[in-house]
C-alpha atoms as a PDB file:
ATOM      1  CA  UNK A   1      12.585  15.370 -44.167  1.00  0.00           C
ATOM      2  CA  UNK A   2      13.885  19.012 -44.535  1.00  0.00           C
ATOM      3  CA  UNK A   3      11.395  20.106 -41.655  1.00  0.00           C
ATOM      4  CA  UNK A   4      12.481  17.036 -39.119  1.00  0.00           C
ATOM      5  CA  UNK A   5      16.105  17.801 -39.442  1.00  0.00           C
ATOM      6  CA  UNK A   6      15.039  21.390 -38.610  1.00  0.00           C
ATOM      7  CA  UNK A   7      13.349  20.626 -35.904  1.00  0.00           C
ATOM      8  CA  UNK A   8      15.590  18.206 -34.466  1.00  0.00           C
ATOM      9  CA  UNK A   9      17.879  21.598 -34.819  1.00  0.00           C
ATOM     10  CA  UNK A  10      15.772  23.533 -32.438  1.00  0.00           C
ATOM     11  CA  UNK A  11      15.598  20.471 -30.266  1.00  0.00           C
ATOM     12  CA  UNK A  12      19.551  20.311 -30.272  1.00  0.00           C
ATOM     13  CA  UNK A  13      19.647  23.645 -29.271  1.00  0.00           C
ATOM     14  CA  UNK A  14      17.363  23.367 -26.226  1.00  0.00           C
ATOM     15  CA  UNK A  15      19.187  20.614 -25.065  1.00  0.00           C
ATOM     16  CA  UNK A  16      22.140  23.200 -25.380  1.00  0.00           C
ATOM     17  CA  UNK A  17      20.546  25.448 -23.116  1.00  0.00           C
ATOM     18  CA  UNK A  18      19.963  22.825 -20.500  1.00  0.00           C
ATOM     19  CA  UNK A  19      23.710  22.893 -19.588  1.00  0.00           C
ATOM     20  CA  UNK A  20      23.401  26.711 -18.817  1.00  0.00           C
ATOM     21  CA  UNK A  21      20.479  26.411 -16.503  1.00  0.00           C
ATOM     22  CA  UNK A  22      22.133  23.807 -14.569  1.00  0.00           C
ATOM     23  CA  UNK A  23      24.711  26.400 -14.067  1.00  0.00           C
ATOM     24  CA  UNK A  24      22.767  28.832 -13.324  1.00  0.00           C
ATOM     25  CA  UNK A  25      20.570  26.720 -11.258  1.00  0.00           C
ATOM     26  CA  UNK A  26      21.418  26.583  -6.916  1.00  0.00           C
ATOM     27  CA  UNK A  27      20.527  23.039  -6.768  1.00  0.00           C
ATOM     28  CA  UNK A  28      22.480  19.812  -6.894  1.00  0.00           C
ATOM     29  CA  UNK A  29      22.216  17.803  -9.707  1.00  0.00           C
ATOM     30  CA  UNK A  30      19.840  15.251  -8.279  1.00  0.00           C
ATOM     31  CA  UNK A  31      17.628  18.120  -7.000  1.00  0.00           C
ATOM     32  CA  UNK A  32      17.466  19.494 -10.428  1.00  0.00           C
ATOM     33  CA  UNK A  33      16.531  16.664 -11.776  1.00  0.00           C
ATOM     34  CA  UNK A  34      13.758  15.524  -9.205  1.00  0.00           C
ATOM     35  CA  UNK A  35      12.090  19.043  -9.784  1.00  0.00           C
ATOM     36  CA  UNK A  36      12.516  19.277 -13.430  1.00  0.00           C
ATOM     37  CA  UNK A  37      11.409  15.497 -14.583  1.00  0.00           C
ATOM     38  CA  UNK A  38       8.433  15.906 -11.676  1.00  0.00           C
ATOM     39  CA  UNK A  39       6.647  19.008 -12.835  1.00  0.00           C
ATOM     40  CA  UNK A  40       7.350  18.241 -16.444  1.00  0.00           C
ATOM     41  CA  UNK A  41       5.729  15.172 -15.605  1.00  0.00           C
ATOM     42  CA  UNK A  42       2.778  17.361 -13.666  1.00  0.00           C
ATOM     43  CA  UNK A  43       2.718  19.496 -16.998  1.00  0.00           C
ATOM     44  CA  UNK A  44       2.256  16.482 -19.321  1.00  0.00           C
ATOM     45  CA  UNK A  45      -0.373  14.842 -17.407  1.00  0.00           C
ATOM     46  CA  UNK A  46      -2.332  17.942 -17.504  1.00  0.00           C
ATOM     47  CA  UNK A  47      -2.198  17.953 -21.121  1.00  0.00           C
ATOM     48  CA  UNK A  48      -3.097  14.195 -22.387  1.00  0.00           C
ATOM     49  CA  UNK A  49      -4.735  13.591 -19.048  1.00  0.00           C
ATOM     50  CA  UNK A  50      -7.225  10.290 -20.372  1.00  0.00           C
ATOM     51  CA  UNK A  51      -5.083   9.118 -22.775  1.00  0.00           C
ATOM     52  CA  UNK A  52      -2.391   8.819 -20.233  1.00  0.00           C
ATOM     53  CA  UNK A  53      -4.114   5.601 -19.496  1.00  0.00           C
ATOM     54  CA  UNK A  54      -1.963   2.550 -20.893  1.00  0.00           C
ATOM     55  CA  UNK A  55      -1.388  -0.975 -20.009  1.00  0.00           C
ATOM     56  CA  UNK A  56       0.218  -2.048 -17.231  1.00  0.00           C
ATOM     57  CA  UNK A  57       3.223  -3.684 -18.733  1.00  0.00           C
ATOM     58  CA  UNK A  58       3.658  -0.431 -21.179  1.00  0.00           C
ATOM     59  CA  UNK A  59       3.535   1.697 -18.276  1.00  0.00           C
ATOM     60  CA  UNK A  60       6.317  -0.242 -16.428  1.00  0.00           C
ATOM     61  CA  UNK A  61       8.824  -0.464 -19.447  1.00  0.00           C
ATOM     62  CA  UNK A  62       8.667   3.249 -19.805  1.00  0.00           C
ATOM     63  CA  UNK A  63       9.227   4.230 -16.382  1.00  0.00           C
ATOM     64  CA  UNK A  64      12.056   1.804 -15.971  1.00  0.00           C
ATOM     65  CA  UNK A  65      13.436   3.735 -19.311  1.00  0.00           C
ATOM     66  CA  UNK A  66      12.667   6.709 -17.288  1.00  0.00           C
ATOM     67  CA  UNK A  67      15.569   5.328 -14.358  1.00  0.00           C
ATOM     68  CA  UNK A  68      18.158   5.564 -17.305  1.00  0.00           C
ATOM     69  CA  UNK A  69      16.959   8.719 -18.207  1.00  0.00           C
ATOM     70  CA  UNK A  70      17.141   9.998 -14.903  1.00  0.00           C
ATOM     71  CA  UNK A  71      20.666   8.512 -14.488  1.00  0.00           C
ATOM     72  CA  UNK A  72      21.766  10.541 -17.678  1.00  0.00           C
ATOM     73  CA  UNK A  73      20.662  13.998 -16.247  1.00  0.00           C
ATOM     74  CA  UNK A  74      22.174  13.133 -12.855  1.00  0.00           C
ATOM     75  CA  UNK A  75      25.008  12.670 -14.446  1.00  0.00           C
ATOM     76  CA  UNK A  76      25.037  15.130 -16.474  1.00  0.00           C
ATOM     77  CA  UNK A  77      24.023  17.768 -13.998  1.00  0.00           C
ATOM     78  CA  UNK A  78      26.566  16.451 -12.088  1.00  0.00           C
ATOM     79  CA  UNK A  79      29.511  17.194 -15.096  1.00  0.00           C
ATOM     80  CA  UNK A  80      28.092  20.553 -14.757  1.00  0.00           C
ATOM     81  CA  UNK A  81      28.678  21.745 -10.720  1.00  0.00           C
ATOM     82  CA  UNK A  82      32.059  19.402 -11.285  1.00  0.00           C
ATOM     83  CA  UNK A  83      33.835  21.121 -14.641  1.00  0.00           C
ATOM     84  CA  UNK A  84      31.699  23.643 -16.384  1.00  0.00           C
ATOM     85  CA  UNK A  85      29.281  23.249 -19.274  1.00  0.00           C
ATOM     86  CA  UNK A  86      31.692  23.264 -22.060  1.00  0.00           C
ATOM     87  CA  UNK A  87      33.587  20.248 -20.894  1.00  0.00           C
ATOM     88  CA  UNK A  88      30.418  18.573 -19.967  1.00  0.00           C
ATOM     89  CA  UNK A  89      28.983  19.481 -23.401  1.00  0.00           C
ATOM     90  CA  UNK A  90      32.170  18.011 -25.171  1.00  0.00           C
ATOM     91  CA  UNK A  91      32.060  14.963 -22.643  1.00  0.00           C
ATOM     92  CA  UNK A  92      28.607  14.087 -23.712  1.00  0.00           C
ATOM     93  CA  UNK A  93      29.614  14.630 -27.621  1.00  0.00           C
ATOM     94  CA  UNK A  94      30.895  11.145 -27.169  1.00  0.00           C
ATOM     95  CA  UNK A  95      26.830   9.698 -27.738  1.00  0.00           C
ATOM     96  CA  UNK A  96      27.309   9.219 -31.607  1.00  0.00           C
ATOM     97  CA  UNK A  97      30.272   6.415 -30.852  1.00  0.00           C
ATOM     98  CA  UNK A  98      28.630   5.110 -28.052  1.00  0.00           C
ATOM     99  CA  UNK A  99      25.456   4.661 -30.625  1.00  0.00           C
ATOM    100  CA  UNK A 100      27.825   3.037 -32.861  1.00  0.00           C
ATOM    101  CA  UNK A 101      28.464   0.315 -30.443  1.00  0.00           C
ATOM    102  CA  UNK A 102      25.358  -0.139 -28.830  1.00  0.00           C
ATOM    103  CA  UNK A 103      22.611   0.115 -31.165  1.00  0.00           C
ATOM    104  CA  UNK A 104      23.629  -3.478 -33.162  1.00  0.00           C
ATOM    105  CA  UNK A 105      24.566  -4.918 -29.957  1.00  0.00           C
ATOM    106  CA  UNK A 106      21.036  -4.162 -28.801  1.00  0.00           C
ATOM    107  CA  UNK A 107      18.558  -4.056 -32.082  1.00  0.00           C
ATOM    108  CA  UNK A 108      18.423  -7.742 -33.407  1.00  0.00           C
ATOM    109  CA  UNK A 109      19.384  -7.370 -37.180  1.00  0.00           C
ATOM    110  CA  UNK A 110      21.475  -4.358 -37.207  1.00  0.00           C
ATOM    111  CA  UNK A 111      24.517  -4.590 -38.375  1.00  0.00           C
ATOM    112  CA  UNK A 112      27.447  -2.418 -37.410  1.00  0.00           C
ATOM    113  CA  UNK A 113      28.304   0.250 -40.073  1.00  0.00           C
ATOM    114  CA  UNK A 114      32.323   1.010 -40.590  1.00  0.00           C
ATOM    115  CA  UNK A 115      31.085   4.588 -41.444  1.00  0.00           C
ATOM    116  CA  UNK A 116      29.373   4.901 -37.889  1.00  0.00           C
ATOM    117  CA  UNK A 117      32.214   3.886 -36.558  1.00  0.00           C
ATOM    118  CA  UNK A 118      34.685   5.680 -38.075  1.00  0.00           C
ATOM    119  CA  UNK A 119      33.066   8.968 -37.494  1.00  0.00           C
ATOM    120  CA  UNK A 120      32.044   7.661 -33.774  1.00  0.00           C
ATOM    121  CA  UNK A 121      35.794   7.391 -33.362  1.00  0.00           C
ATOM    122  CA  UNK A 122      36.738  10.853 -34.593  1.00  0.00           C
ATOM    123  CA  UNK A 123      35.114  11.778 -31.754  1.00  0.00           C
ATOM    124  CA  UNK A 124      37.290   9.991 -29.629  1.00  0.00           C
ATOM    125  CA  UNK A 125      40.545  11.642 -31.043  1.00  0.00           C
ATOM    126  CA  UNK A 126      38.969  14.925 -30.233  1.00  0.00           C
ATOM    127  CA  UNK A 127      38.006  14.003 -26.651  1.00  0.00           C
ATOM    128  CA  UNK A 128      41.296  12.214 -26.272  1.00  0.00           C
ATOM    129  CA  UNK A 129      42.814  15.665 -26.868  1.00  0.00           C
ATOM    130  CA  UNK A 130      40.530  17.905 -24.670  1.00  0.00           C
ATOM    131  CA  UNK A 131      40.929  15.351 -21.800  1.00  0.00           C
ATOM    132  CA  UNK A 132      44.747  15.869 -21.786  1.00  0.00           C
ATOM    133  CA  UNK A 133      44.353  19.599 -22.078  1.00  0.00           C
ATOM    134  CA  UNK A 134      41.588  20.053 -19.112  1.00  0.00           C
ATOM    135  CA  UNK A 135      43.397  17.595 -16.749  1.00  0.00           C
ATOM    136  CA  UNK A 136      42.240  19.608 -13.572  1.00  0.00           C
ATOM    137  CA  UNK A 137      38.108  19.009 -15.363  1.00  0.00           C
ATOM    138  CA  UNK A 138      39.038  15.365 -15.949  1.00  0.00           C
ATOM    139  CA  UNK A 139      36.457  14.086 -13.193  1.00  0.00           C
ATOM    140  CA  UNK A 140      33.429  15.837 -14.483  1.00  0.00           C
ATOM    141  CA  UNK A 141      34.499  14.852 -17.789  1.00  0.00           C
ATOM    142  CA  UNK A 142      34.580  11.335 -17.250  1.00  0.00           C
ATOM    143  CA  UNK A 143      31.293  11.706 -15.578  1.00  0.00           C
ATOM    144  CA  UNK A 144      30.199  13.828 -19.119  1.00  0.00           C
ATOM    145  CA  UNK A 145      31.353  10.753 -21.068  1.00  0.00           C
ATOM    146  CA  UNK A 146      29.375   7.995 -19.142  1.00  0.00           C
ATOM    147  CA  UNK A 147      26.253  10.476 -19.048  1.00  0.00           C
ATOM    148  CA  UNK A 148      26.840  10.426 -22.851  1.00  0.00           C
ATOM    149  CA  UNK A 149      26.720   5.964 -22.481  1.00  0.00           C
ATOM    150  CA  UNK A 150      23.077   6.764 -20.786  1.00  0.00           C
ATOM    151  CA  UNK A 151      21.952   8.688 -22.971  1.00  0.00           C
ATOM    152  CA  UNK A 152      22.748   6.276 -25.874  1.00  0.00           C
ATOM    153  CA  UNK A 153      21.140   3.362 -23.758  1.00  0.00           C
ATOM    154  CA  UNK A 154      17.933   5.022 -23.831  1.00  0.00           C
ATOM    155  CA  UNK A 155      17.756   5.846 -27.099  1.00  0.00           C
ATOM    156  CA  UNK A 156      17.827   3.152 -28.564  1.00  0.00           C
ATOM    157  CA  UNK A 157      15.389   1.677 -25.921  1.00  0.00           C
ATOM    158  CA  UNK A 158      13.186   4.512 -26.926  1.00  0.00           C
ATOM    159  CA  UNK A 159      13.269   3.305 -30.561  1.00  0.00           C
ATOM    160  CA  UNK A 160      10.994   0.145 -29.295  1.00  0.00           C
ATOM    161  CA  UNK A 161       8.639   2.679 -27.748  1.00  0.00           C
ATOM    162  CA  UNK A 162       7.253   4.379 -30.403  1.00  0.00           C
ATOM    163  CA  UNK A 163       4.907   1.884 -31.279  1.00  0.00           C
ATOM    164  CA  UNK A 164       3.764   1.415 -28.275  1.00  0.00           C
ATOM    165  CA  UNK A 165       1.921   4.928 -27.260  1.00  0.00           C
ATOM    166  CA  UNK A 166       1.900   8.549 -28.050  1.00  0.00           C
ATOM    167  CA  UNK A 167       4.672   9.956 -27.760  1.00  0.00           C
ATOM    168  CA  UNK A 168       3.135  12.511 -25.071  1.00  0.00           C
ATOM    169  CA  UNK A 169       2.203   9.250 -23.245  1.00  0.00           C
ATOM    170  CA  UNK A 170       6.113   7.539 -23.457  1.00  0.00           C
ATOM    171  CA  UNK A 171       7.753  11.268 -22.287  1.00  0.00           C
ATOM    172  CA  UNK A 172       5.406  11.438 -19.373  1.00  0.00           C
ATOM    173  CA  UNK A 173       5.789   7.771 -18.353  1.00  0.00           C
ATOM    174  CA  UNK A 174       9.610   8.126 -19.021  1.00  0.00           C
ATOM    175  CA  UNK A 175       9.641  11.733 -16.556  1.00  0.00           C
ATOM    176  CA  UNK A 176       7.734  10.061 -13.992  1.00  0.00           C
ATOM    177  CA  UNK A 177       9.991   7.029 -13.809  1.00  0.00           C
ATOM    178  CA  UNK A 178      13.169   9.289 -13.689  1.00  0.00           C
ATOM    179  CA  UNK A 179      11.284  11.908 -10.934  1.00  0.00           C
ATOM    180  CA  UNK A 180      10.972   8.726  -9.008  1.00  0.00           C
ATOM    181  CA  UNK A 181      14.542   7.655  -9.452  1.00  0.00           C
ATOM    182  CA  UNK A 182      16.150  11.154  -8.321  1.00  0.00           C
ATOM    183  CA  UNK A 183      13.370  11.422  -5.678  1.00  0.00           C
ATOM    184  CA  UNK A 184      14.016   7.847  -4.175  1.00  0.00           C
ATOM    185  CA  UNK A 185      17.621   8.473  -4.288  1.00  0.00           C
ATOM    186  CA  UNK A 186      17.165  12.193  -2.686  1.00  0.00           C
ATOM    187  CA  UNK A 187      15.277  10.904   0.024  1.00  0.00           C
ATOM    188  CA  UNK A 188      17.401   8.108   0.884  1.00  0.00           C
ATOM    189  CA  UNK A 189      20.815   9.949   0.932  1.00  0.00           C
ATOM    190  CA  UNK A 190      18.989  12.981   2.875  1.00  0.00           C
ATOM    191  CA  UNK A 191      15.316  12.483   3.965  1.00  0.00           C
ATOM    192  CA  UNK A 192      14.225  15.343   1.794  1.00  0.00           C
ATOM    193  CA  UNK A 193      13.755  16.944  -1.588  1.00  0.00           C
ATOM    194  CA  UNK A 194      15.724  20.557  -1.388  1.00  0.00           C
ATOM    195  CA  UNK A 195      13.391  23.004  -3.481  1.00  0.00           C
ATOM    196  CA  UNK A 196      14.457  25.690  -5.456  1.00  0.00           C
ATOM    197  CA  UNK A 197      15.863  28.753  -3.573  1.00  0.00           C
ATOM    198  CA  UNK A 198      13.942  31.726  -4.785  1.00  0.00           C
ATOM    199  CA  UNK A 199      12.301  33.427  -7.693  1.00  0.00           C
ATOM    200  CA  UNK A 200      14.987  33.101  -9.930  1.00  0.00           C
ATOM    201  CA  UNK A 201      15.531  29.356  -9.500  1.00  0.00           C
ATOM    202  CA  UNK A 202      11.775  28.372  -9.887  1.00  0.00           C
ATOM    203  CA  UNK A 203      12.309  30.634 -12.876  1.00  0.00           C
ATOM    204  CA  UNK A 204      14.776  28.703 -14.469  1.00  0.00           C
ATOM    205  CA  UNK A 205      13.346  25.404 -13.396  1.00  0.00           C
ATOM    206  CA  UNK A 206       9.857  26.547 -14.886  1.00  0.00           C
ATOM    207  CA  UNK A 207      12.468  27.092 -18.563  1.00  0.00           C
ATOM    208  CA  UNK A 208      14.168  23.755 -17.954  1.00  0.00           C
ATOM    209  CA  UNK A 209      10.949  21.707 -16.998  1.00  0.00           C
ATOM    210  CA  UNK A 210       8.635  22.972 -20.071  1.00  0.00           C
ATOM    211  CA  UNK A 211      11.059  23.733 -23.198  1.00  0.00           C
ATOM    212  CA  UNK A 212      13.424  21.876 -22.517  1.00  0.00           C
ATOM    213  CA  UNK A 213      11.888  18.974 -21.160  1.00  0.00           C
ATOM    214  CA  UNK A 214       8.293  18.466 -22.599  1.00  0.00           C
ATOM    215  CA  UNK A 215       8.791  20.375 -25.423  1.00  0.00           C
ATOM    216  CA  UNK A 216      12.134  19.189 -26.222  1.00  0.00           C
ATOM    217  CA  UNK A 217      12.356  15.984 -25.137  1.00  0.00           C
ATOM    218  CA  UNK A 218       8.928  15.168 -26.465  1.00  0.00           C
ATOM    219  CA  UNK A 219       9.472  16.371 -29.980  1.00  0.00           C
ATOM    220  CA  UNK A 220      12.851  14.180 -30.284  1.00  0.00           C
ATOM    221  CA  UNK A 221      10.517  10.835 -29.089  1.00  0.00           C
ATOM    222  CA  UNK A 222       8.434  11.840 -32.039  1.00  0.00           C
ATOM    223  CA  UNK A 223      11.243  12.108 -34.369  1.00  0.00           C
ATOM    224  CA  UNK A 224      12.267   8.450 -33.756  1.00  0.00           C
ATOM    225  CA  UNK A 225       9.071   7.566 -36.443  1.00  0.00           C
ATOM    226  CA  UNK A 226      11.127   8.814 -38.872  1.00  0.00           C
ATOM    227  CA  UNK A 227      14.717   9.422 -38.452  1.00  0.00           C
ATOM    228  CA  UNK A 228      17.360   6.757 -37.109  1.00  0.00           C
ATOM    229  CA  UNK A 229      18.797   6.773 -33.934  1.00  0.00           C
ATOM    230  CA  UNK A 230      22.886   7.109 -35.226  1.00  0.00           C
ATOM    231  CA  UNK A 231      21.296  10.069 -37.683  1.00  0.00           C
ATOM    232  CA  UNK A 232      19.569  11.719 -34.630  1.00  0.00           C
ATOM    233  CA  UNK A 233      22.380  11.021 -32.019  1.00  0.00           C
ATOM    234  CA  UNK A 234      24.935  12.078 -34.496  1.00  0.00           C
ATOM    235  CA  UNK A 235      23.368  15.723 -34.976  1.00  0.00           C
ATOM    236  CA  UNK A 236      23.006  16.145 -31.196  1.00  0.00           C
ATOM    237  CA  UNK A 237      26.469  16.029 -30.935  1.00  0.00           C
ATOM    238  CA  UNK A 238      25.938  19.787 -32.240  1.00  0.00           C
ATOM    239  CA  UNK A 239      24.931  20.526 -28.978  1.00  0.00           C
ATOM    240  CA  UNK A 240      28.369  21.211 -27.746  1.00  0.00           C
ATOM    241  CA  UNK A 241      28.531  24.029 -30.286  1.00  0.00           C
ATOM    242  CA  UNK A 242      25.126  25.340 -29.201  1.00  0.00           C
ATOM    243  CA  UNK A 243      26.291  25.252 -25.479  1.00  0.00           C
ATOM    244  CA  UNK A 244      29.455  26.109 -25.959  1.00  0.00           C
ATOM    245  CA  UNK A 245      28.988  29.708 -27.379  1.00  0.00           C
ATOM    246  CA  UNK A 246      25.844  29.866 -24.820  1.00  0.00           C
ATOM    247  CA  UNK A 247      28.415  28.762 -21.527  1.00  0.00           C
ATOM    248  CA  UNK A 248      31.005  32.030 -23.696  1.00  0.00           C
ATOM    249  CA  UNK A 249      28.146  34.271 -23.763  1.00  0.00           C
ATOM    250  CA  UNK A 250      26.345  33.797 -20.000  1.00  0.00           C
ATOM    251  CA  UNK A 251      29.531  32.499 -17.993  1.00  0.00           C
ATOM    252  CA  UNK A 252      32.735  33.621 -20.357  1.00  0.00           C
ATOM    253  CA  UNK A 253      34.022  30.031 -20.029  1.00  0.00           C
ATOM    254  CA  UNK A 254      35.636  30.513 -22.856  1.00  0.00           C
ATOM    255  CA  UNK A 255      38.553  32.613 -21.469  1.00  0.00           C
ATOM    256  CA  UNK A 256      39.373  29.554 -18.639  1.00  0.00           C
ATOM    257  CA  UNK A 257      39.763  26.999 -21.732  1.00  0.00           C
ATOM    258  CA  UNK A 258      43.222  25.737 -23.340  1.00  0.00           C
ATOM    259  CA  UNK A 259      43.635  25.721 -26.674  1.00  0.00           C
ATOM    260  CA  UNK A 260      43.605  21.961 -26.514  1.00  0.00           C
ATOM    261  CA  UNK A 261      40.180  22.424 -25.998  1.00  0.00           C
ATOM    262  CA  UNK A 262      39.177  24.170 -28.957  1.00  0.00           C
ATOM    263  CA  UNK A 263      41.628  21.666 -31.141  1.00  0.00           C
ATOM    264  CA  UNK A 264      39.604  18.796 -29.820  1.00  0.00           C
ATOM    265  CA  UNK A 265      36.476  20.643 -29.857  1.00  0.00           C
ATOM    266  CA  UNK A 266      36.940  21.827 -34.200  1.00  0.00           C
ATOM    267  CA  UNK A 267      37.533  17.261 -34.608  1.00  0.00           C
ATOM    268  CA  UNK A 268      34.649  16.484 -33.510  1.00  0.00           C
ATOM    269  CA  UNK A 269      32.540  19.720 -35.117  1.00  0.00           C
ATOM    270  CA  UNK A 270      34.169  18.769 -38.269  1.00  0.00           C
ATOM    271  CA  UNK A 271      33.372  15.228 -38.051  1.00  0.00           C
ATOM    272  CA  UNK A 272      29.813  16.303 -37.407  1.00  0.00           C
ATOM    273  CA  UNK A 273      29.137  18.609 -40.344  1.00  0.00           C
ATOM    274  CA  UNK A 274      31.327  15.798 -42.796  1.00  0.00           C
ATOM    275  CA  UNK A 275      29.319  12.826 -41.624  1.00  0.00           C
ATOM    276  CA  UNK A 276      25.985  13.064 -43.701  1.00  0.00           C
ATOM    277  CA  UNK A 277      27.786  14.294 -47.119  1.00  0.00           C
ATOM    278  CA  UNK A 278      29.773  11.329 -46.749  1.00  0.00           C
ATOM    279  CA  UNK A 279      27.276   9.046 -46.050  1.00  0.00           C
ATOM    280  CA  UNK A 280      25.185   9.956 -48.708  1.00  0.00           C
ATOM    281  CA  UNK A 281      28.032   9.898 -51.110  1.00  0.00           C
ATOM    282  CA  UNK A 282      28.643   6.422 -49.879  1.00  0.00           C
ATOM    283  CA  UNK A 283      24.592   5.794 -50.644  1.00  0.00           C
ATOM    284  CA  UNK A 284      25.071   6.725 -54.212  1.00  0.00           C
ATOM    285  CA  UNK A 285      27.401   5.066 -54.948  1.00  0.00           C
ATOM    286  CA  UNK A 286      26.071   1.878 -53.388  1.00  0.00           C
ATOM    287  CA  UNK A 287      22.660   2.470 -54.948  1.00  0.00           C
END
C-alpha cells in the first residue's frame, strides 16, 4: 500500500510537470495534444505490439474513453496559453469534488460519502477565493475547472476498464482514441496538423509524450486495481503544489499572483493533507 501511494506520488508529480511543458511548448493546445497522445500511442504499440490485439467491442469503449481524455488535455492545454499554469493547476484541483458527485451517480451501488463531500467542497471555498482574486485569469480558469469535470468522467470510466485488458493495452487504446479526437478536430478547423517548431519543441514533446504520458498515465491505470478512484483523485489534487513551485521556478509566476491566490491555494492544500487522517479516524471508529 505504502509503495502505491508512492508511486501515485511520482505520478502526481509528472502530471505537475505537464503544465510546464505546455508552457513551454509553441503549439496550441490541440496541437499538443494530437502530437503527444499520437506518438505515445506509436511508443506503446511498439512495446506490447501482439498483445495489443483485443476484441472489437473492448477496443471501441476505450477509444471512445480516449475522446474524453482528449477533451481533458485540450482543455487543459488550453487553461494553460489562456491564464498560466498555476491557475490552471488550481482550476483542475477541483477533480476530488467533481469525483464526489460523479462517481455514485455513475457506479451502480455507491453511495455518496458526506466525508467526500465535505472535503470536495473545501475545495470549492478555496477556488471560490482564487477566482475572485485572478478576475483578469477567470476564462482559463473556468476552462481549468471543466477540464477538471473530464478528467473525473474518465476516471471513473477507467475503473470499468481494468478488467478488461492490460493496462498497457487500455492507455494505448485510450491515446489512440484521443490522437484521433484532436487530429479530427485539427484537421477540420484547419486542414492540417501544425508540428512542433524546432529542436526544442520535439524535445519537450519527446518529455511530455513518454513520462508523462506512457509512463505516467499508464502507471495511474494500473493503480485503479488497487486504490479507489476518490483516494487517487483526491491525492492528485497535489498536483497544484507540484506545478505550482515548478510554474515559480521555470516561469516566476509566482510574482504576477495575488495573495488571494495563495489564501485559496493553502484551503485546498490543507484539505488535501487533512483528508486521509480524517478518514481513517472516521474508519476506526466505525470499525
Amino acid at each position: 500500500m505504502v509503495r502505491d501511494h508512492l508511486k501515485l506520488q511520482v505520478i502526481i508529480v509528472l502530471w505537475g510537470f505537464t503544465a510546464v511543458l505546455g508552457e513551454l511548448l509553441t503549439l496550441p493546445a490541440v496541437g499538443i495534444v494530437a502530437w503527444r497522445t499520437g506518438l505515445a500511442a506509436f511508443f506503446l504499440l511498439l512495446w506490447i505490439r501482439r498483445r495489443s490485439l483485443v476484441g472489437v467491442k473492448n477496443a471501441l469503449i476505450f477509444i471512445g474513453t480516449g475522446f474524453v481524455i482528449g477533451g481533458h488535455w485540450i482543455t487543459f492545454f488550453l487553461a494553460v496559453k489562456v491564464a498560466n499554469v498555476s491557475i490552471c493547476m488550481i482550476g483542475v484541483a477541483t477533480l476530488s469534488l467533481w469525483t464526489a458527485i460523479l462517481e455514485p451517480l455513475i457506479i451502480k451501488g455507491r453511495k455518496f460519502r458526506p466525508i467526500d463531500l465535505l472535503f470536495g467542497s473545501v475545495t470549492v471555498i478555496g477556488v471560490s477565493i482564487i477566482y475572485r482574486s485572478e478576475l483578469e485569469y477567470s476564462n482559463g480558469f473556468l476552462i481549468a475547472i471543466f477540464s477538471a469535470f473530464l478528467a473525473a468522467v474518465f476516471s471513473i470510466v477507467n475503473s470499468f476498464h481494468i478488467e478488461k485488458a492490460h493496462h498497457y493495452v487500455i492507455t494505448f487504446y485510450e491515446m489512440l482514441g484521443a490522437c484521433l479526437f484532436a487530429s479530427a478536430f485539427l484537421l477540420v478547423k484547419d486542414g492540417s496538423i501544425p508540428l512542433p517548431d524546432g529542436s526544442r519543441d520535439w524535445l519537450w514533446m519527446m518529455i511530455l509524450a513518454f513520462f508523462c504520458t506512457v509512463v505516467a498515465y499508464s502507471q495511474y491505470v494500473e493503480l485503479l486495481n488497487r486504490l479507489n478512484i476518490f483516494t487517487i483523485n483526491f491525492a492528485g489534487n497535489l498536483e497544484p503544489v507540484y506545478g505550482i513551485a515548478l510554474a515559480a521556478l521555470f516561469f516566476q509566476e509566482h510574482k504576477n499572483l495575488n495573495p488571494g491566490f495563495y489564501l485559496g491555494s493553502a484551503i485546498i492544500i490543507t484539505s488535501i493533507l487533512l483528508y486521509p487522517f480524517v478518514r481513517c479516524s472516521i474508519a476506526r471508529r466505525t470499525a
